[in-house]
C-alpha atoms as a PDB file:
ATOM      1  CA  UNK A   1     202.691 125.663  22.889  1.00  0.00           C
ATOM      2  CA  UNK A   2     203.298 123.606  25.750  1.00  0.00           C
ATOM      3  CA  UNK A   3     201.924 124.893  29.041  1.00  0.00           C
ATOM      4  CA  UNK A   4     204.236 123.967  32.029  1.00  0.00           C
ATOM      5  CA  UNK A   5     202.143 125.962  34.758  1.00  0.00           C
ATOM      6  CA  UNK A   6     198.570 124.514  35.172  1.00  0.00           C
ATOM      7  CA  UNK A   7     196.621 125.408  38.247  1.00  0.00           C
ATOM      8  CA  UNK A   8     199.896 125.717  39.988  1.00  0.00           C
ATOM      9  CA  UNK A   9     199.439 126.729  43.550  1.00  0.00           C
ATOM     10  CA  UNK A  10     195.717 127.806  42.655  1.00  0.00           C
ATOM     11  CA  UNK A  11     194.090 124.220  42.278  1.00  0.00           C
ATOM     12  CA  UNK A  12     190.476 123.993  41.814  1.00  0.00           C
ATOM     13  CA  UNK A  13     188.702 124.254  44.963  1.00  0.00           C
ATOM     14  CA  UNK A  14     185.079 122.398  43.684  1.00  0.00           C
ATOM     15  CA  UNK A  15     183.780 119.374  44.589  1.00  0.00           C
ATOM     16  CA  UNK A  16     182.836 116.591  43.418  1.00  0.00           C
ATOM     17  CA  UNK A  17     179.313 114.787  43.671  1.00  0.00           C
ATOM     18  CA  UNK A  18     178.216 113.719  46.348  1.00  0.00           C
ATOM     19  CA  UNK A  19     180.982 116.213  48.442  1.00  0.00           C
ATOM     20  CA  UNK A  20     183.831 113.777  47.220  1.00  0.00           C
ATOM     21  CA  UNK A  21     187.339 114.713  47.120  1.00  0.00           C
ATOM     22  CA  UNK A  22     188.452 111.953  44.201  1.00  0.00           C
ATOM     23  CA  UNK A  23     186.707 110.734  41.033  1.00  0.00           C
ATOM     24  CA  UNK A  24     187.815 107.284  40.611  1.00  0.00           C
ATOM     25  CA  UNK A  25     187.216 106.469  36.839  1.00  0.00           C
ATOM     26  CA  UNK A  26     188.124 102.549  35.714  1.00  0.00           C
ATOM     27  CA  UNK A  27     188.896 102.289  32.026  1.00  0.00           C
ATOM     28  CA  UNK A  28     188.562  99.153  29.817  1.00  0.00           C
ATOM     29  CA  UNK A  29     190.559  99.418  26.827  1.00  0.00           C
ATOM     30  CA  UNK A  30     188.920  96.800  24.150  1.00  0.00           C
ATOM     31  CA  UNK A  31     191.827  96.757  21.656  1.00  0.00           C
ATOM     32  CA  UNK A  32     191.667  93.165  20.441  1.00  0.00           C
ATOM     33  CA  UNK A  33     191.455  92.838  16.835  1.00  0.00           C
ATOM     34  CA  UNK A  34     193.031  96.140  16.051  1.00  0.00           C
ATOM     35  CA  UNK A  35     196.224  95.760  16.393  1.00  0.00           C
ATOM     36  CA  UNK A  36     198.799  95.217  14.258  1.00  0.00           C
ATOM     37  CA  UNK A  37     198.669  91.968  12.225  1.00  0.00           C
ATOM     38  CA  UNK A  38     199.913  90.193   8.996  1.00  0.00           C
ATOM     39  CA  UNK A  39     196.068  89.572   8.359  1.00  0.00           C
ATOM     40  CA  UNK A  40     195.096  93.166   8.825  1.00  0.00           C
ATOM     41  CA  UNK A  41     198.126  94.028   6.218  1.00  0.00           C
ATOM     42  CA  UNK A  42     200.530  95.914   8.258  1.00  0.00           C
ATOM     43  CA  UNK A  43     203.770  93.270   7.642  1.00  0.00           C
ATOM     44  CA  UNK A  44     204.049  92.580  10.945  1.00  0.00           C
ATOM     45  CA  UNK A  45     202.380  91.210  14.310  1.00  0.00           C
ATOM     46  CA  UNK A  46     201.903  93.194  17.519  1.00  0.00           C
ATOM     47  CA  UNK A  47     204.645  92.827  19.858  1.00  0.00           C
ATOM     48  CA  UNK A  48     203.166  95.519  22.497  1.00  0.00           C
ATOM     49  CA  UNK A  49     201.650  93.936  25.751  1.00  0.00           C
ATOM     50  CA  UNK A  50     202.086  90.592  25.273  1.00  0.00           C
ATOM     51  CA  UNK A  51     203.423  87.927  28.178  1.00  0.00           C
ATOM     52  CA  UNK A  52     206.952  87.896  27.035  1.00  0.00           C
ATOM     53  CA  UNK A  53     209.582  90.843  26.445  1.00  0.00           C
ATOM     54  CA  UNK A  54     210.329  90.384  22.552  1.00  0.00           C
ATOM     55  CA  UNK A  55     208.692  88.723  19.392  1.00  0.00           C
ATOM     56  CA  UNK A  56     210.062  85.474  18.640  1.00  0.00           C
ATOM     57  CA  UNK A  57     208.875  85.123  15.668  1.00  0.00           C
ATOM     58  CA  UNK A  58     210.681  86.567  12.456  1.00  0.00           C
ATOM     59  CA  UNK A  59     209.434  90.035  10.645  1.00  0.00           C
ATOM     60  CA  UNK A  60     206.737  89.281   8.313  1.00  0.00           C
ATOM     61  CA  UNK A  61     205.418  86.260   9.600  1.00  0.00           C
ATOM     62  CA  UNK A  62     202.796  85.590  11.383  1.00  0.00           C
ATOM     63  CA  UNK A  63     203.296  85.867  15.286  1.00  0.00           C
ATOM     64  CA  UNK A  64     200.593  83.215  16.143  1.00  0.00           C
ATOM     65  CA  UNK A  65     201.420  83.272  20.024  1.00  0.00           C
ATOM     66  CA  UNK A  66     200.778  87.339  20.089  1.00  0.00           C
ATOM     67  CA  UNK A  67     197.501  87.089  18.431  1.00  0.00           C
ATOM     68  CA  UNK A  68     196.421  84.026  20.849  1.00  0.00           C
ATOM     69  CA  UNK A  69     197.523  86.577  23.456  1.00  0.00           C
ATOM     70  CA  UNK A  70     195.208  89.237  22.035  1.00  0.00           C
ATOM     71  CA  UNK A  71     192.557  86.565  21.516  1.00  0.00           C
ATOM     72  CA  UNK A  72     192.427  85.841  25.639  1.00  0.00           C
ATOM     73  CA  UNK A  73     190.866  89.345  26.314  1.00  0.00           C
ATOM     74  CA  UNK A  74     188.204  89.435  24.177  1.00  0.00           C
ATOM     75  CA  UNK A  75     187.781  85.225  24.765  1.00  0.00           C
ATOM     76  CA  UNK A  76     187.873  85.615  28.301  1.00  0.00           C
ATOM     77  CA  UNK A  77     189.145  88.776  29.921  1.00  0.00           C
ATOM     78  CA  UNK A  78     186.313  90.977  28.540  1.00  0.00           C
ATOM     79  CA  UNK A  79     183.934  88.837  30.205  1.00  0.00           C
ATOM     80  CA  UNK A  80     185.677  88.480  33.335  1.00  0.00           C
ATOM     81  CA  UNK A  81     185.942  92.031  34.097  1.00  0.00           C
ATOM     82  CA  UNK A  82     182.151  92.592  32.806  1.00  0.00           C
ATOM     83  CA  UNK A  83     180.796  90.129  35.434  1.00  0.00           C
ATOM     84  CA  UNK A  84     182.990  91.939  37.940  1.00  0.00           C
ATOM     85  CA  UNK A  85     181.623  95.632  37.385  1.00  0.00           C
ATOM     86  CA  UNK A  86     178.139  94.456  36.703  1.00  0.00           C
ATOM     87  CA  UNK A  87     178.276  92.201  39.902  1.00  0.00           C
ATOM     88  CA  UNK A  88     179.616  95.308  41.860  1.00  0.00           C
ATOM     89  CA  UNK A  89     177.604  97.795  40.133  1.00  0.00           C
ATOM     90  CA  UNK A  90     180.228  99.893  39.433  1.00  0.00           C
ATOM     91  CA  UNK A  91     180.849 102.200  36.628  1.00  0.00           C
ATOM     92  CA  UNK A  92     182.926 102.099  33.556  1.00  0.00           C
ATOM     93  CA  UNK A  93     184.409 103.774  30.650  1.00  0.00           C
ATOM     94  CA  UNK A  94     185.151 101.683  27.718  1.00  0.00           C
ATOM     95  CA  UNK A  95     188.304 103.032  25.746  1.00  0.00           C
ATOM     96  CA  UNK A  96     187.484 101.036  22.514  1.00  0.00           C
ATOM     97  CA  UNK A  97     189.071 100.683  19.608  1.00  0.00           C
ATOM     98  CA  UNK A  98     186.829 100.315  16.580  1.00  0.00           C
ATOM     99  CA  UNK A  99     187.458  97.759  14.727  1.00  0.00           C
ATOM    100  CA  UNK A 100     187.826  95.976  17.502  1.00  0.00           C
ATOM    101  CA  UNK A 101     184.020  95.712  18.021  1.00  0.00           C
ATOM    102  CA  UNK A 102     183.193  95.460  14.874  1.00  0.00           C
ATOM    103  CA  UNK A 103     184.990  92.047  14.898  1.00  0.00           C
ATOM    104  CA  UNK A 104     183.511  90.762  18.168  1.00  0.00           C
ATOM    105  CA  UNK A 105     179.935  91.415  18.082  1.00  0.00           C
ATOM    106  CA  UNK A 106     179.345  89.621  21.363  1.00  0.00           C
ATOM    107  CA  UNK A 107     181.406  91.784  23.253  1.00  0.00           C
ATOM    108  CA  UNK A 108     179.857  94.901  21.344  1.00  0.00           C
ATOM    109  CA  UNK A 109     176.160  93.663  22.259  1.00  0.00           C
ATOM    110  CA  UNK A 110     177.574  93.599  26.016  1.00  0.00           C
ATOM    111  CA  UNK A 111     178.484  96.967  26.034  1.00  0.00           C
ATOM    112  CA  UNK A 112     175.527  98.383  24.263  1.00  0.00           C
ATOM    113  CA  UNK A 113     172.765  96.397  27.221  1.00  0.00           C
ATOM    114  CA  UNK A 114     174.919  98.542  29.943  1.00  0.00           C
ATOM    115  CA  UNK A 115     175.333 102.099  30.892  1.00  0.00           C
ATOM    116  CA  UNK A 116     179.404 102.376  30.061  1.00  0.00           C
ATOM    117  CA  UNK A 117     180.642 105.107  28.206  1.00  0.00           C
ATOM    118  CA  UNK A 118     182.459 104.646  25.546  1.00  0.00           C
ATOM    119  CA  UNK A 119     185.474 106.665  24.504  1.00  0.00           C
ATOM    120  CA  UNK A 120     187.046 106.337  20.742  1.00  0.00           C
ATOM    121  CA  UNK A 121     190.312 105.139  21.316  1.00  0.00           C
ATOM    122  CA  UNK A 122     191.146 104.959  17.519  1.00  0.00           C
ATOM    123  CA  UNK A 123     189.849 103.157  14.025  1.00  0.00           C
ATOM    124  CA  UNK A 124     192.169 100.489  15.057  1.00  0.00           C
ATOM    125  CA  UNK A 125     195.408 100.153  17.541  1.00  0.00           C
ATOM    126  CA  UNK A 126     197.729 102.187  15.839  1.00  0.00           C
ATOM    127  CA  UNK A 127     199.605 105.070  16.727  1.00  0.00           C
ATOM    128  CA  UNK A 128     198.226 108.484  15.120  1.00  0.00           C
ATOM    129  CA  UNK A 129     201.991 110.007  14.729  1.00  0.00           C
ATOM    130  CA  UNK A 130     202.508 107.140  11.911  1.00  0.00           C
ATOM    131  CA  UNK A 131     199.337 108.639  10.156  1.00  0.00           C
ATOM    132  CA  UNK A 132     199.372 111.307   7.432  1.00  0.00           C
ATOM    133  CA  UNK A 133     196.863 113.920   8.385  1.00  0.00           C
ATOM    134  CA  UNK A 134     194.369 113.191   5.771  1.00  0.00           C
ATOM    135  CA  UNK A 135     194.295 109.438   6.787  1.00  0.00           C
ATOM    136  CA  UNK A 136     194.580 110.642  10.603  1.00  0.00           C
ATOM    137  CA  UNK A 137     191.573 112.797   9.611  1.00  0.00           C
ATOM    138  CA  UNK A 138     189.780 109.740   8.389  1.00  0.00           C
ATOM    139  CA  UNK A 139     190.543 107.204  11.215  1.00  0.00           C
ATOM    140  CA  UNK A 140     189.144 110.319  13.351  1.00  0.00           C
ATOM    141  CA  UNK A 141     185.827 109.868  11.680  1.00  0.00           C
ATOM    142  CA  UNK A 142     185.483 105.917  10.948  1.00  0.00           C
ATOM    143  CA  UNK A 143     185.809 105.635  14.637  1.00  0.00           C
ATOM    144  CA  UNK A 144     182.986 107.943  15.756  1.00  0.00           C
ATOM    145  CA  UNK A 145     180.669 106.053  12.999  1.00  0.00           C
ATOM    146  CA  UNK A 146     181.734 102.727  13.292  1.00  0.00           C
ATOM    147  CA  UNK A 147     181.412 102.802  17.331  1.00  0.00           C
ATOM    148  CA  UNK A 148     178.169 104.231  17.103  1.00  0.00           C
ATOM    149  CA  UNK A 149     176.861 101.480  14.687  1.00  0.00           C
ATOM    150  CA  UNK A 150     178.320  98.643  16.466  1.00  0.00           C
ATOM    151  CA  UNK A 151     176.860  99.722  20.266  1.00  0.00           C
ATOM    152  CA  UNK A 152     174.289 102.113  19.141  1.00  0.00           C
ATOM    153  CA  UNK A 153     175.990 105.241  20.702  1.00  0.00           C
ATOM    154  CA  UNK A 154     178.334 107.406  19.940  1.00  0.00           C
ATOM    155  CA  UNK A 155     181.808 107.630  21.324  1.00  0.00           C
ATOM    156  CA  UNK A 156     181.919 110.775  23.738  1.00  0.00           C
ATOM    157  CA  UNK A 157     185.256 111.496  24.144  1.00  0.00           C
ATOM    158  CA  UNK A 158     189.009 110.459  22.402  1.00  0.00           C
ATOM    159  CA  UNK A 159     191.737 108.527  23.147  1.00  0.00           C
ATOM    160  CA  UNK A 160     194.869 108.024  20.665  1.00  0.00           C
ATOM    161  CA  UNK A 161     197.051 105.213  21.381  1.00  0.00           C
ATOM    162  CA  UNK A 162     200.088 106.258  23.756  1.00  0.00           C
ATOM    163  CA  UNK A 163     200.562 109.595  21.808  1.00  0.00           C
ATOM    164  CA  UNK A 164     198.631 111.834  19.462  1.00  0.00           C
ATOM    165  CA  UNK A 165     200.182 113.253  16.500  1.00  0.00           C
ATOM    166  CA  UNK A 166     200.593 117.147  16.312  1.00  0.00           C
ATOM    167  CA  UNK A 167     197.397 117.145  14.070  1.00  0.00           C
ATOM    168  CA  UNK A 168     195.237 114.558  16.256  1.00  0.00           C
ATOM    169  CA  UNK A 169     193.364 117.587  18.938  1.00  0.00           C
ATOM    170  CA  UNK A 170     192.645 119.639  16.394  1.00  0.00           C
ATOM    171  CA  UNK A 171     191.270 117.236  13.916  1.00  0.00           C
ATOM    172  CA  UNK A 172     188.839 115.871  17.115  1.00  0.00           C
ATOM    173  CA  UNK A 173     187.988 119.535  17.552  1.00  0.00           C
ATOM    174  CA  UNK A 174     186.954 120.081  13.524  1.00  0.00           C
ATOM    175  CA  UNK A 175     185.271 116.390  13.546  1.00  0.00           C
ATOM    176  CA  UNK A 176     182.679 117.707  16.384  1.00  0.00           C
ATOM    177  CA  UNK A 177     181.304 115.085  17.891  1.00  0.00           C
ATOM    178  CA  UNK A 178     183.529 114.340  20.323  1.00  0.00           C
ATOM    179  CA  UNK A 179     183.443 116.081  23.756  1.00  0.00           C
ATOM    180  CA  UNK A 180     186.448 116.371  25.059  1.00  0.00           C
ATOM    181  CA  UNK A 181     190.309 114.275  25.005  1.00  0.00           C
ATOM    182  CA  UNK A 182     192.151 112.208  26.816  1.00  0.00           C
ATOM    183  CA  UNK A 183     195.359 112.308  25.072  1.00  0.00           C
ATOM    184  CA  UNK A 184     197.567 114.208  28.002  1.00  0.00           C
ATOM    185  CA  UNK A 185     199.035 112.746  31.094  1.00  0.00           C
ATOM    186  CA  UNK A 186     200.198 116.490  32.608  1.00  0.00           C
ATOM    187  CA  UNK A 187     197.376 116.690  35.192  1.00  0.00           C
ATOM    188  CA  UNK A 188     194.842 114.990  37.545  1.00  0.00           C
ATOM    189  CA  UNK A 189     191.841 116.919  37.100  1.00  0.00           C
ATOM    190  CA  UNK A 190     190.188 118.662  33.677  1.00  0.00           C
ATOM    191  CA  UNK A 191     191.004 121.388  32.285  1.00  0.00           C
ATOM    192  CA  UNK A 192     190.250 123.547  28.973  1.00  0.00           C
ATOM    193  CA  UNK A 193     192.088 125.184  26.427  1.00  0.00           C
ATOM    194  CA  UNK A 194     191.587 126.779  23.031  1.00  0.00           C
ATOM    195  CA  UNK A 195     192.070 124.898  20.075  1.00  0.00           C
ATOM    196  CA  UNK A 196     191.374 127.740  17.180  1.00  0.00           C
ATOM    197  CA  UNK A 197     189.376 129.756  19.122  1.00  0.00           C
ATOM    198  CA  UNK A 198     187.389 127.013  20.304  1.00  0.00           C
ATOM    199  CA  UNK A 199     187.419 125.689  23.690  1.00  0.00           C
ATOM    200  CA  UNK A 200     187.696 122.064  23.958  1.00  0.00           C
ATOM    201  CA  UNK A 201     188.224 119.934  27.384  1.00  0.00           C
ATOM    202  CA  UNK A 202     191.309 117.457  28.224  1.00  0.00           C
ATOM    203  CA  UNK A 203     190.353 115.032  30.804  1.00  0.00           C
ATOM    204  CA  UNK A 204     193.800 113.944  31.759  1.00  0.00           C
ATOM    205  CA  UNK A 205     194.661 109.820  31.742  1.00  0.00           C
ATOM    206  CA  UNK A 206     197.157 107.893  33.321  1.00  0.00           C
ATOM    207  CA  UNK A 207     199.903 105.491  32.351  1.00  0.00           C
ATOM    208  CA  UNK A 208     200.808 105.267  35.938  1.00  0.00           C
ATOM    209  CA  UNK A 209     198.065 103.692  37.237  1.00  0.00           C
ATOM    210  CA  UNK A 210     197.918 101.332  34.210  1.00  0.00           C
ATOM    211  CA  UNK A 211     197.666  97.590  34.146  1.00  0.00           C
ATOM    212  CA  UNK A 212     200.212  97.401  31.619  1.00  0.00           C
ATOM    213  CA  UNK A 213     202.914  97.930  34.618  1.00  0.00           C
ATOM    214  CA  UNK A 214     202.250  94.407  35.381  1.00  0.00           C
ATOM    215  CA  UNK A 215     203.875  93.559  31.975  1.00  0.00           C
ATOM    216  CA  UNK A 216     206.637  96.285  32.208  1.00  0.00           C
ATOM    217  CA  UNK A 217     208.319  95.017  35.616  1.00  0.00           C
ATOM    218  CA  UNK A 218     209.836  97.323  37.771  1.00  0.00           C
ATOM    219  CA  UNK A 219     208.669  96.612  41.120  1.00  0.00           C
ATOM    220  CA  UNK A 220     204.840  95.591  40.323  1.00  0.00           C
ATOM    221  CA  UNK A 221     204.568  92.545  38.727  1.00  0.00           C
ATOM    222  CA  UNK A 222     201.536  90.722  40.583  1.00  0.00           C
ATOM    223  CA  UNK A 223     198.219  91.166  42.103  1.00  0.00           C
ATOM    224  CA  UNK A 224     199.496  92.415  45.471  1.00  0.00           C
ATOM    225  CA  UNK A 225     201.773  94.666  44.434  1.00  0.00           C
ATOM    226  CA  UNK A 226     199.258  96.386  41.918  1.00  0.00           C
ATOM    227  CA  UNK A 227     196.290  96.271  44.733  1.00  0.00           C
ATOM    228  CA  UNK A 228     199.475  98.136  47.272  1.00  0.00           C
ATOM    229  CA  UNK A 229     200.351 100.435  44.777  1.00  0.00           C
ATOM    230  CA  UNK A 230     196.474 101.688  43.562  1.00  0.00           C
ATOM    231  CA  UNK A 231     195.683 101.633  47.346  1.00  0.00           C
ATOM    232  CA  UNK A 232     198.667 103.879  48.053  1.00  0.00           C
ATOM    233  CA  UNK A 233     197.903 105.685  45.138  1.00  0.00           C
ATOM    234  CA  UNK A 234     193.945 106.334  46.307  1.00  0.00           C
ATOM    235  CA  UNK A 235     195.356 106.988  50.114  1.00  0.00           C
ATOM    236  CA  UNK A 236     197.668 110.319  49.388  1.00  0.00           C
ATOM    237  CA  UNK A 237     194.718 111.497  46.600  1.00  0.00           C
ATOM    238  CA  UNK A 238     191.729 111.255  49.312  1.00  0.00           C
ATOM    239  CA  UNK A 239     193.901 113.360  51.926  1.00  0.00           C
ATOM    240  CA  UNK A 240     194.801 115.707  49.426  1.00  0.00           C
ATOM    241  CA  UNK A 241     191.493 116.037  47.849  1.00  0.00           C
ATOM    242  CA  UNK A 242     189.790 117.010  51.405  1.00  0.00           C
ATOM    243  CA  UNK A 243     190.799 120.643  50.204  1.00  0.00           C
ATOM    244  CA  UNK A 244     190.889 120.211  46.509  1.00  0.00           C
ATOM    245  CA  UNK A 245     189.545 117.502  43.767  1.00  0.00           C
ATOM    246  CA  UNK A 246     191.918 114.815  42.589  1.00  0.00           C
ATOM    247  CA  UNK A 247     190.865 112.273  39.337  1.00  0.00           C
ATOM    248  CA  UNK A 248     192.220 108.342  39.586  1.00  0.00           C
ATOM    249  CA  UNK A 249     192.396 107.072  36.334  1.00  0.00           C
ATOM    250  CA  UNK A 250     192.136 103.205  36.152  1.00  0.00           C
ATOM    251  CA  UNK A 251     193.312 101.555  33.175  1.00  0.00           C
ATOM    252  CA  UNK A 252     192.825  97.992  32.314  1.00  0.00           C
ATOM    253  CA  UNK A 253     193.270  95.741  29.554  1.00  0.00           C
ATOM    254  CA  UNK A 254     191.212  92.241  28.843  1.00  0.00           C
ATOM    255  CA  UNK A 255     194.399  90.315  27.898  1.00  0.00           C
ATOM    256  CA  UNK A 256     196.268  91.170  30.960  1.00  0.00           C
ATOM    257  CA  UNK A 257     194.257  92.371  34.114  1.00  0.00           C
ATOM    258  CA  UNK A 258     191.877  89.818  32.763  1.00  0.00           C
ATOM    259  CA  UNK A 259     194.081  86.514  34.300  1.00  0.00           C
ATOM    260  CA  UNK A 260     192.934  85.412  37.188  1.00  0.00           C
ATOM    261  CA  UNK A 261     196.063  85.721  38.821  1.00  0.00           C
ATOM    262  CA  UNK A 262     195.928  89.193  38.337  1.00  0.00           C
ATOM    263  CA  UNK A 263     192.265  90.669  38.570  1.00  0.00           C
ATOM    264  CA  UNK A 264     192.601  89.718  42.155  1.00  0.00           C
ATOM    265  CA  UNK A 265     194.753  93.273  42.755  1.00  0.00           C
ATOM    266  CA  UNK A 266     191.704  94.696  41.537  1.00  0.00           C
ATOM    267  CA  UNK A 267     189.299  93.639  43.651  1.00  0.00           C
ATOM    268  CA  UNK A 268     191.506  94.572  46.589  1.00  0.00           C
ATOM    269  CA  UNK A 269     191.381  97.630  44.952  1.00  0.00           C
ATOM    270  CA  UNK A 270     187.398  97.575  44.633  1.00  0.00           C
ATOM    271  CA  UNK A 271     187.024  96.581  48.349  1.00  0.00           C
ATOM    272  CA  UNK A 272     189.142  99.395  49.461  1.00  0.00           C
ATOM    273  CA  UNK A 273     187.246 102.039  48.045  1.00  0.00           C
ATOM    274  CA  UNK A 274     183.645 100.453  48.446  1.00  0.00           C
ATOM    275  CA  UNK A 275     181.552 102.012  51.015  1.00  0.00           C
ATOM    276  CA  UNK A 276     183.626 105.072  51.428  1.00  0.00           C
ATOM    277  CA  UNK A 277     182.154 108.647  51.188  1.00  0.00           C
ATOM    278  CA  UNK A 278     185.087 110.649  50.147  1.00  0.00           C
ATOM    279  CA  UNK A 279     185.051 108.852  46.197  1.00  0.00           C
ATOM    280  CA  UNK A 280     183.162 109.839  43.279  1.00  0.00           C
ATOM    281  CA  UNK A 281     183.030 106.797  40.938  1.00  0.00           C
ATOM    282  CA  UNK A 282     182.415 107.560  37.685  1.00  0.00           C
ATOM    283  CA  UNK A 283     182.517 107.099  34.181  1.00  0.00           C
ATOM    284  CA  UNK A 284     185.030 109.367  32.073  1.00  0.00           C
ATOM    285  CA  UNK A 285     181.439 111.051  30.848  1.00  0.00           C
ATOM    286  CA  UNK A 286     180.122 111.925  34.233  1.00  0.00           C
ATOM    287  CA  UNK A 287     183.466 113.119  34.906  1.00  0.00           C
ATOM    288  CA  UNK A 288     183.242 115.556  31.974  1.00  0.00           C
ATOM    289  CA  UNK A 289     179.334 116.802  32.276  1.00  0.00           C
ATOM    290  CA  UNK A 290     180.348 117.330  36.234  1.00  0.00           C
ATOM    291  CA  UNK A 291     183.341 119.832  35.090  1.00  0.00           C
ATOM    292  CA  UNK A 292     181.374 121.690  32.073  1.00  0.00           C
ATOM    293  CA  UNK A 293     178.893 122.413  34.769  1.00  0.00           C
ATOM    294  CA  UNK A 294     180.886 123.532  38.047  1.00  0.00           C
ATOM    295  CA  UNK A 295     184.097 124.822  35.645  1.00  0.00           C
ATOM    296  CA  UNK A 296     182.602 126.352  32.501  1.00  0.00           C
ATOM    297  CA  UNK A 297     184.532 127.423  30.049  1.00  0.00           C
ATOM    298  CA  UNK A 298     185.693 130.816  29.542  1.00  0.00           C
ATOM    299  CA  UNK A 299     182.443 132.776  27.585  1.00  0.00           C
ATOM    300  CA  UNK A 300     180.082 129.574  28.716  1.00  0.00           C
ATOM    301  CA  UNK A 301     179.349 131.169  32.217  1.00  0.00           C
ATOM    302  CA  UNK A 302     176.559 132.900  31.420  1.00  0.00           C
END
């Protein structure tokens, strides 16, 4: 049942550490190598968040330009947002995609010598409403395993791509080992509900503070506009969260944030925030423990 209300006029009045009014989470989504491709059998080539607005290239064959696309993130982008946040010393939450790793060891071994989170964000790149329930059941749990083999941790939380299925929350509720989901966009803070009987958290993500709006157009399509527009963004949240906490959710992807052109925004992003007192940055799992601990579920007070 959908639930239109949410906290309504009654929004959480806790805080975050530190006294912070907004938790500022940046998310890395490693996709590269998941996604759709002749050579990974689905009859086709991706065509989703690449530089130019269709596929070229006829159905069935190989779309050599997307996968050189999708090659630049993990080649390059990875590593230029990894010297970034290590350089800064800033946080991050990894929103990988299986195979993904398991096809780039490098970039695996990276994230297992830092203190990122990681969040399943499928097997591979594929959108869970395609998936039968007993495959979608499957891809559920090859994720959790396969990301804790190829870091050497498990995934904490889950992230579908775009949209879940109807089945997808309550399969990552009977799989058990993940903590809570991201798969909603309705608020900007946590929040639980009961999934069976059992209460499970949604940590709430954002396609509106997403790098992939420098690939959609409509009104940000460089590195000042997205530094304006996140700055703008951070502005209105730290006022409001003086009296109640706000979450920021940060998305990036290697292949496009990743050009130099374009991870400039970011930084302008990065030096806007740095130094202040009023932001909580954190990683998605930080974020999660912080809620459990000041916003219990109900029957977990005690």
């Amino acid at each position: 049942m959908r639930d239109f209300v949410g906290y309504a006029d009654r929004p959480p009045t806790i805080r975050w550490p530190n006294n912070a009014g907004v938790a500022v989470n940046f998310v890395l989504n490693y996709e590269e190598g998941s996604e759709y491709s002749i050579a990974n059998g689905d009859g086709r080539s991706e065509t989703a968040l690449l530089e130019v607005n269709a596929a070229r290239v006829p159905a069935g064959s190989r779309d050599l330009a997307s996968e050189s696309m999708y090659e630049y993130g993990s080649r390059v982008g990875f590593w230029r947002l990894a010297r970034l946040f290590r350089e800064r010393d800033l946080p991050l939450t990894v929103f990988a995609a299986a195979l993904a790793l398991e096809r780039n060891a490098e970039v695996a071994k990276a994230i297992a010598q830092t203190d990122w989170d990681v969040v399943a964000h499928g097997y591979r790149w594929v959108e869970h409403y395609h998936l039968d329930e007993a495959t979608e059941r499957e891809h559920i749990a090859k994720a959790y395993s396969s990301i804790e083999q190829s870091v050497g941790r498990a995934p904490q939380g889950w992230y579908c791509r775009y949209s879940p299925s109807e089945h997808t929350r309550r399969l990552v509720v009977e799989h058990g080992g993940y903590g809570y989901d991201s798969d909603a966009y309705n608020d900007e803070v946590p929040y639980w509900l009961s999934v069976n009987g059992t209460p499970h958290m949604v940590i709430p993500y954002s396609l509106v503070t997403n790098d992939a709006k420098l690939l959609a157009g409509g009104g940000i399509e460089n590195a000042a506009d997205y530094a304006q527009f996140l700055i703008d963004s951070f502005d209105v949240l730290a006022d409001e969260g003086r009296t109640t906490p706000r979450m920021m959710s940060i998305g990036l992807h290697p292949r496009v944030i990743g050009h130099p052109g374009r991870i400039a925004g970011l930084v302008k992003f990065v030096d806007h925030i740095a130094g202040r007192d009023d932001v909580w940055v954190a990683r998605r799992s930080d974020i999660a423990a912080h809620w459990r601990a000041v916003m219990p579920a109900l029957g977990d007070a005690a």
